[in-house]
Protein backbone atom coordinates (compact mmCIF):
# COMPACT_ATOMS: atom_id res chain seq x y z
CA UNK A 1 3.79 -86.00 101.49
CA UNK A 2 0.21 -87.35 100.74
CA UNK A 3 0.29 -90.92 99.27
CA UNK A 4 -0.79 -91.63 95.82
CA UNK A 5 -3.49 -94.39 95.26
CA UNK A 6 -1.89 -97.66 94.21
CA UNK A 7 -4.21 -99.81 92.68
CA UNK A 8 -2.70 -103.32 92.88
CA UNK A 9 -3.55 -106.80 91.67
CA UNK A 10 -2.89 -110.05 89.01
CA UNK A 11 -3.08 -108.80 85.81
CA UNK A 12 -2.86 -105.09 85.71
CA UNK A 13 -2.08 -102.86 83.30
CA UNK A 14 -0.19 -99.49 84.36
CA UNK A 15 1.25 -96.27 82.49
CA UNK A 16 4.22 -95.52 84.62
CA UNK A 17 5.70 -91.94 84.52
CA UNK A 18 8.67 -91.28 86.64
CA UNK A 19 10.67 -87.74 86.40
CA UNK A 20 13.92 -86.47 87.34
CA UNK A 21 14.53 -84.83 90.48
CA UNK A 22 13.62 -80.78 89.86
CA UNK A 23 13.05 -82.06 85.94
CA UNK A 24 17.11 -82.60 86.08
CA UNK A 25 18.16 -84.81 83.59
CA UNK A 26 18.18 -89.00 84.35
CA UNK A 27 19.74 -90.35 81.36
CA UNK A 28 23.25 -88.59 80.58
CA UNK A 29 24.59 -90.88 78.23
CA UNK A 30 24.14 -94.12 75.98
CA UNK A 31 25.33 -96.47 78.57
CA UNK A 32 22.68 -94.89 81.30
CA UNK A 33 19.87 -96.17 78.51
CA UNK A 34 21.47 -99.33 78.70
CA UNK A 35 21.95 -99.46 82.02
CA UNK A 36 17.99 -98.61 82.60
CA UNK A 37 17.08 -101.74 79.91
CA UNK A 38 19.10 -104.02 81.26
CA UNK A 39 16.55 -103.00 84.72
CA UNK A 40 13.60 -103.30 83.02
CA UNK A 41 15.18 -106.67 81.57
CA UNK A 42 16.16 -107.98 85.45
CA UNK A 43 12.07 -106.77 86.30
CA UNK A 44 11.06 -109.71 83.99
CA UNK A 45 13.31 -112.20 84.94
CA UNK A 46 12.85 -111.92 88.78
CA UNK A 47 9.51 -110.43 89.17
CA UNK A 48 7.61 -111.31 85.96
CA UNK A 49 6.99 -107.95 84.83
CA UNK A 50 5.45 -107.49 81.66
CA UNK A 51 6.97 -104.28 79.49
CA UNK A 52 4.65 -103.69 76.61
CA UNK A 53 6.15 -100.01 75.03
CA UNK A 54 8.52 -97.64 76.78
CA UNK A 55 10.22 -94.98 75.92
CA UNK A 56 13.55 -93.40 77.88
CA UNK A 57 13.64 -89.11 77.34
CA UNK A 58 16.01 -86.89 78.76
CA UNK A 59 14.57 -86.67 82.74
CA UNK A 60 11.43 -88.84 82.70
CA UNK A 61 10.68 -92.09 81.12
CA UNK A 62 7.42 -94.01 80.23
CA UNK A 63 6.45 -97.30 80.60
CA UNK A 64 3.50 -99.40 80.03
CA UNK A 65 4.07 -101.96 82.30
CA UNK A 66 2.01 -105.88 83.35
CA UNK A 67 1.82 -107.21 86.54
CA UNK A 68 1.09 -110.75 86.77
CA UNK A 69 1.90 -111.27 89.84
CA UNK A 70 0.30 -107.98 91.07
CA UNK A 71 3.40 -107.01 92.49
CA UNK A 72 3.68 -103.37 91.15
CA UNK A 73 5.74 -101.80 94.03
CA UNK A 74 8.13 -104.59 94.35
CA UNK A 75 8.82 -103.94 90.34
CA UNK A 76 9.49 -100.28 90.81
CA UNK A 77 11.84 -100.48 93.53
CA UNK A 78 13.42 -102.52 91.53
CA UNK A 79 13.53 -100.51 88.47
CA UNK A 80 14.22 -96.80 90.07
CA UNK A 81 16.15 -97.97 93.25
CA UNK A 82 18.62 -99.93 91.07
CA UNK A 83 19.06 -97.54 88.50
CA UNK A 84 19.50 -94.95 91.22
CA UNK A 85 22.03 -97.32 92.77
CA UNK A 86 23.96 -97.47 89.46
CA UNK A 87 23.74 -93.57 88.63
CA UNK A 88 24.89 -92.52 91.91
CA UNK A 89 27.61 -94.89 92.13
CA UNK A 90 29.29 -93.47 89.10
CA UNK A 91 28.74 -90.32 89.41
CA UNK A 92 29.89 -90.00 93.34
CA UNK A 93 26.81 -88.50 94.26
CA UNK A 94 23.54 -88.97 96.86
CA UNK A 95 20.35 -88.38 97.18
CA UNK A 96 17.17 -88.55 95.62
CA UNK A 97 17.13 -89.23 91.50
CA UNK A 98 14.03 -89.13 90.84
CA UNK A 99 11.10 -86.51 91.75
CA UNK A 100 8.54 -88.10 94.53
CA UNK A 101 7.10 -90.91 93.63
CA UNK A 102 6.49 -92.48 90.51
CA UNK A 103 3.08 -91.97 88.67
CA UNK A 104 0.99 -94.88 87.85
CA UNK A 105 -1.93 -94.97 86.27
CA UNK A 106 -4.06 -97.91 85.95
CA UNK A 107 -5.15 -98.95 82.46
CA UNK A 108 -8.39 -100.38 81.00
CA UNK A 109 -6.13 -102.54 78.37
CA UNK A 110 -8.13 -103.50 75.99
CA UNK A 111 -9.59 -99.86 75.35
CA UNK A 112 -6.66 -97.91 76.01
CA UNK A 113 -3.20 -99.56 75.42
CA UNK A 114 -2.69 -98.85 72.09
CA UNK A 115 -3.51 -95.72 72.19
CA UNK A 116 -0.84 -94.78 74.99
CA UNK A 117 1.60 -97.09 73.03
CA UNK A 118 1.12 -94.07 70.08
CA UNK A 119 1.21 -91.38 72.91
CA UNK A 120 4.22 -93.04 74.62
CA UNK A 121 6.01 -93.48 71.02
CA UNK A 122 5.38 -89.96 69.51
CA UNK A 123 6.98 -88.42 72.75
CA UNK A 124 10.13 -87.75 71.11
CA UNK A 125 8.77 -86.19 67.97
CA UNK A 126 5.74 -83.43 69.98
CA UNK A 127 8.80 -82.41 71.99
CA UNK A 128 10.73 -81.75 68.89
CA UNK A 129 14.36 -84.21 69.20
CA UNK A 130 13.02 -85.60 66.03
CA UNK A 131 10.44 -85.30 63.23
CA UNK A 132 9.75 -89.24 62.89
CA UNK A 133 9.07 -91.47 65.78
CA UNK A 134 11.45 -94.02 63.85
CA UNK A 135 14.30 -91.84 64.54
CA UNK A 136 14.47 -91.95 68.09
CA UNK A 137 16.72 -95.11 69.30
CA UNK A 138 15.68 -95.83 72.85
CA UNK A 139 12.13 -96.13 72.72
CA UNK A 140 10.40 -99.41 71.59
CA UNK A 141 8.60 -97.83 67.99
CA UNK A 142 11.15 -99.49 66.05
CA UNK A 143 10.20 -102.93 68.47
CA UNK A 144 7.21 -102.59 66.89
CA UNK A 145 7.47 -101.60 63.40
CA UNK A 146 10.50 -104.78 62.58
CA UNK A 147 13.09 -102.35 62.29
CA UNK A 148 15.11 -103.83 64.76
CA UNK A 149 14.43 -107.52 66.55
CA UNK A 150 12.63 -106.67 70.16
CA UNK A 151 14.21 -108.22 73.05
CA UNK A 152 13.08 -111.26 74.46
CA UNK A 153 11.74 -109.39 77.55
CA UNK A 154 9.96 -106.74 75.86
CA UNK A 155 6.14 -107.70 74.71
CA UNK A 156 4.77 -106.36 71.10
CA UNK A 157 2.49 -109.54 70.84
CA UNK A 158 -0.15 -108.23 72.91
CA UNK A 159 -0.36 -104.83 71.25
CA UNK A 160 -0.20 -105.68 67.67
CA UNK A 161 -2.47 -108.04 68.11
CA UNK A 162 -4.99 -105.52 68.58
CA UNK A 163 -4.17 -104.79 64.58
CA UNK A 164 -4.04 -107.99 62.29
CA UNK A 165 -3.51 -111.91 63.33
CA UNK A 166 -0.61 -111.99 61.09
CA UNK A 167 2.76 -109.97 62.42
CA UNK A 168 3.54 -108.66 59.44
CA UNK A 169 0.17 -106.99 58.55
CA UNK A 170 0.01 -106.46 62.42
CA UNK A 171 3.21 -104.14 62.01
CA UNK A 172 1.91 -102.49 59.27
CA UNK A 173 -0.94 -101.52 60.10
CA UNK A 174 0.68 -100.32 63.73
CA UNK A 175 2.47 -97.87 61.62
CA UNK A 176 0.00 -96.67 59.93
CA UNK A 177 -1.75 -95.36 63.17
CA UNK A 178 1.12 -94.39 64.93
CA UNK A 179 2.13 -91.83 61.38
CA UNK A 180 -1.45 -91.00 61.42
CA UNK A 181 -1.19 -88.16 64.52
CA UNK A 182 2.10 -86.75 63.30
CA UNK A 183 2.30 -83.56 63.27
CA UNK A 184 -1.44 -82.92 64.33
CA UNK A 185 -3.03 -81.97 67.45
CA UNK A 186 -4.54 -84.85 68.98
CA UNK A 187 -6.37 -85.33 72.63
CA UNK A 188 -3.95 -86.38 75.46
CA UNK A 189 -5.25 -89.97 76.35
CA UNK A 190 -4.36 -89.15 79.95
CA UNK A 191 -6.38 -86.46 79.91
CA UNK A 192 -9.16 -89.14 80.32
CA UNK A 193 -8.05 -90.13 83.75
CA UNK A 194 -10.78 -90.94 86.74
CA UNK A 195 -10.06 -89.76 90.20
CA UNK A 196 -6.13 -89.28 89.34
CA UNK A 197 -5.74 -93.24 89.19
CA UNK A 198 -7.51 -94.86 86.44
CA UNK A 199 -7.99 -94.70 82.70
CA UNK A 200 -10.94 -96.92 81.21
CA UNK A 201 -14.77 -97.25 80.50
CA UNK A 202 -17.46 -96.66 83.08
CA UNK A 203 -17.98 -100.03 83.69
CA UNK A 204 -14.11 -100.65 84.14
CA UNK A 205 -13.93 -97.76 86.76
CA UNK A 206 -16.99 -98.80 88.29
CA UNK A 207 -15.13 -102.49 88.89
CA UNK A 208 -12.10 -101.45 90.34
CA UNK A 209 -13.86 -99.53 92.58
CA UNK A 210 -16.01 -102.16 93.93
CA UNK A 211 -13.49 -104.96 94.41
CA UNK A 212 -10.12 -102.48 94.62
CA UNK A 213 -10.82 -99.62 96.03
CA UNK A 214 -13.80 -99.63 98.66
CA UNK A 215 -12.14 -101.13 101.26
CA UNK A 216 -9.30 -98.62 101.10
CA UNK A 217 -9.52 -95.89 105.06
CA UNK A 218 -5.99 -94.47 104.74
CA UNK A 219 -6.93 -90.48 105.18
CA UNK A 220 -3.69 -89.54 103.19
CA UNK A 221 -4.34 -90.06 100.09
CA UNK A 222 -6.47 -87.78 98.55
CA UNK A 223 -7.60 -90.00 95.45
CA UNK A 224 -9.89 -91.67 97.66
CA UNK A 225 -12.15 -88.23 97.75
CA UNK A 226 -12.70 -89.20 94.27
CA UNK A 227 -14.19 -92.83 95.51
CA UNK A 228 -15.82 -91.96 98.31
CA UNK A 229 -18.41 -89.37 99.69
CA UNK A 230 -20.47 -90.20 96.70
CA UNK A 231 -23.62 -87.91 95.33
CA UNK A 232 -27.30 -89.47 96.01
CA UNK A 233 -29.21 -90.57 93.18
CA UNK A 234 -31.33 -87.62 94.13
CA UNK A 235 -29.22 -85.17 94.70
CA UNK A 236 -27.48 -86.22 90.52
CA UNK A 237 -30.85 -85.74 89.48
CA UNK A 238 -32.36 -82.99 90.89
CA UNK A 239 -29.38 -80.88 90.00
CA UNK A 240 -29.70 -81.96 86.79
CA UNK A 241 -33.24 -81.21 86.33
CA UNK A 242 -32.17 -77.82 86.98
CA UNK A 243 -29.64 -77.74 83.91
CA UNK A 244 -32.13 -79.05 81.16
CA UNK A 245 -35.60 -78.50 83.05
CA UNK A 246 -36.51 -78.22 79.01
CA UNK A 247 -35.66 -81.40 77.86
CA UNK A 248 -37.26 -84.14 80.29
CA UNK A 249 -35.96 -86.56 77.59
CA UNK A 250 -32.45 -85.35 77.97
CA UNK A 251 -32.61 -84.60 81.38
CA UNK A 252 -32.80 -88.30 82.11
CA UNK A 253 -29.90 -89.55 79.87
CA UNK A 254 -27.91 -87.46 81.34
CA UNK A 255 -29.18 -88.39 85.05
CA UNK A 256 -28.78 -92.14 84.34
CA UNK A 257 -24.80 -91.23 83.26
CA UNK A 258 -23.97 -89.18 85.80
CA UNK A 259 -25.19 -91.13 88.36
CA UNK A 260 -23.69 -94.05 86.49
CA UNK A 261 -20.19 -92.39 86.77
CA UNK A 262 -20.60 -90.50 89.92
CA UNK A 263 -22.80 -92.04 92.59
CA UNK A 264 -20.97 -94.91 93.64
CA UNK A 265 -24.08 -97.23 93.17
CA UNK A 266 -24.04 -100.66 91.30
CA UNK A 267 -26.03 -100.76 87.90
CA UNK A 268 -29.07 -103.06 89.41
CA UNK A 269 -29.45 -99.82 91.79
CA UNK A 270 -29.18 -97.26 88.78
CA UNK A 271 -31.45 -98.86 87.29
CA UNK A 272 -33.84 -99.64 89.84
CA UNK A 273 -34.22 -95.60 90.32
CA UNK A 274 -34.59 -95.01 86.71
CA UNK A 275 -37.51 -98.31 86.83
CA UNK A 276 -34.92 -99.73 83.87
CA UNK A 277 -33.01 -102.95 83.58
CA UNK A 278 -29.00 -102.43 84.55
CA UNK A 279 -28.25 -102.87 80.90
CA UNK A 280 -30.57 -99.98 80.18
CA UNK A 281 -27.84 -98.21 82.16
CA UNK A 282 -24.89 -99.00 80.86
CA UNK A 283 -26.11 -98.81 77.07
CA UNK A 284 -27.13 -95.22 78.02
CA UNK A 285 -23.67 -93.91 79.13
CA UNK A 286 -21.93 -95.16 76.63
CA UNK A 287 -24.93 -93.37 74.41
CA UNK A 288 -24.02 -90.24 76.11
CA UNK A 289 -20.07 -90.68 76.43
CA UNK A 290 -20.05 -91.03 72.31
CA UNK A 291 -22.39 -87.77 72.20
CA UNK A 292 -20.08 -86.06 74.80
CA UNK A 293 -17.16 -86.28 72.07
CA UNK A 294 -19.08 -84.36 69.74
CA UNK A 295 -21.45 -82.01 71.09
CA UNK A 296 -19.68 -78.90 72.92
CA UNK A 297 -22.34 -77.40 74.56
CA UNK A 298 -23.65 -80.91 76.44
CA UNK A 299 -20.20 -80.69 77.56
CA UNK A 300 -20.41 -77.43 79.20
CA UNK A 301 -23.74 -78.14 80.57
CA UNK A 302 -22.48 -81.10 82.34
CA UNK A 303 -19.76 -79.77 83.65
CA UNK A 304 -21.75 -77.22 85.48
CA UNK A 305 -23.66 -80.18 86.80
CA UNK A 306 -20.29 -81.97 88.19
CA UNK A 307 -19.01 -78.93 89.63
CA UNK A 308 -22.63 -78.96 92.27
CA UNK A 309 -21.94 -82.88 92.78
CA UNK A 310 -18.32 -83.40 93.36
């Protein structure tokens, strides 16, 4: 089985998804959610995890996990090869609990946490178990909105702070954004992924692939195809100059993102091509990326464009 890229080091912020074995369930009764806490309690006190939201369903749970210590693997052994331990043990069994390995998916935290924190807590209410995310007992939304005291080992501080200095408005206000998607179709954060592996800003993908990622040979893991074998800054550019040959204007916005996001080059090289400062570069991707949310048919013409680079 082909490898998934793990992105390791001090500090990092993950999504963790880990499913049952042929989607069977993982959690068959109260004290197997307790059993799994009291884990992700032990992942704190021995390895200094950090668990900022999670939420236990049926056969998969979510996590948004911290790593300090940039010690990622050692936490998930611990997490899914105890609780594995413990499940099998009472229920006479063997084998494998979960399916593969687990998924995790680095996270740009300042841009993205909260946002998977509403994703992560509204789980139980887009599958349908219950209407209000409130309702549901073993995830961490009532952590967050005071309905319960968290746990010593489970981190809202970071999170809420994102909302209001002051807990109590912090809460509020937390809420508020988490109610605001219920019951409404709303865009899939992970949807935003890079190359399978990370979820962040240009400029954060663009760092971990410079200090995390280029040193990285191993053949078996096919994440690295997204790092690697990169487009020219000619080659982004003439192709295209073949999608909007009538709009020069345009033509180069778009050539300064793509090869922003796609070539593999550092920003004093972008912008050496495009006879601009780096700045110049970033500022006009993140132009672009905000124009890319609203304009459908720039979308479609850049995706043509990807599908001749990749």
């Amino acid at each position: 089985m082909a490898r998934p890229l793990r992105i390791a080091f001090p500090g990092a912020f993950y999504h963790v998804m880990s499913r049952g074995n042929e989607q069977k369930d993982i959690f068959k009764s109260r004290r197997d959610r307790e059993k799994f806490l009291e884990y992700l309690e032990s992942s704190t006190e021995r390895y200094g995890a950090a668990i900022h939201a999670y939420c236990l369903m049926r056969n998969h749970y979510h996590l948004l996990l911290e790593t300090p210590a940039g010690n990622l693997s050692q936490i998930m052994r611990h997490i899914n090869g105890a609780y594995t331990t413990y499940f099998n043990i009472k229920r006479k069994r063997s084998g494998h609990l979960f399916q593969g390995r687990y998924k995790a998916i680095l996270v740009e935290a300042d841009e993205y946490l909260a946002e998977l924190s509403r994703y992560i807590h509204l789980n139980p209410v887009k599958v349908g178990i219950f209407e209000r995310p409130e309702q549901y007992q073993w995830s961490s939304y009532q952590d967050f909105t005071g309905q319960k005291k968290p746990p010593a080992w489970l981190r809202t501080d970071f999170i809420l702070g994102c909302f209001a200095k002051k807990e109590a408005d912090a809460r509020k206000k937390y809420k508020g954004f988490v109610e605001d998607m219920i019951g409404k179709d709303y865009e899939n954060p992970l949807s935003k992924i890079f190359g399978g592996s990370i979820l962040g800003s240009i400029d954060f993908v663009d760092e971990i692939s410079t200090t995390h990622i280029q040193e990285k040979k191993d053949a078996n893991i096919p994440a690295l195809k997204h790092f690697t074998c990169k487009p020219s800054l000619e080659v982004i550019s003439t192709e295209v100059a073949k999608v909007f040959h009538d709009n020069e204007k345009q033509a180069r916005q778009v050539s300064m993102y793509l090869c922003h996001k796609y070539s593999g080059k550092n920003l004093q090289e972008i912008g050496a091509h495009f006879k601009v400062r780096d700045t110049a570069i970033s500022e006009a991707s993140r132009r672009l990326a905000r124009k890319l949310e609203k304009d459908e048919d720039l979308k479609k013409r850049i995706e043509k464009i990807k599908a001749n680079i990749k």
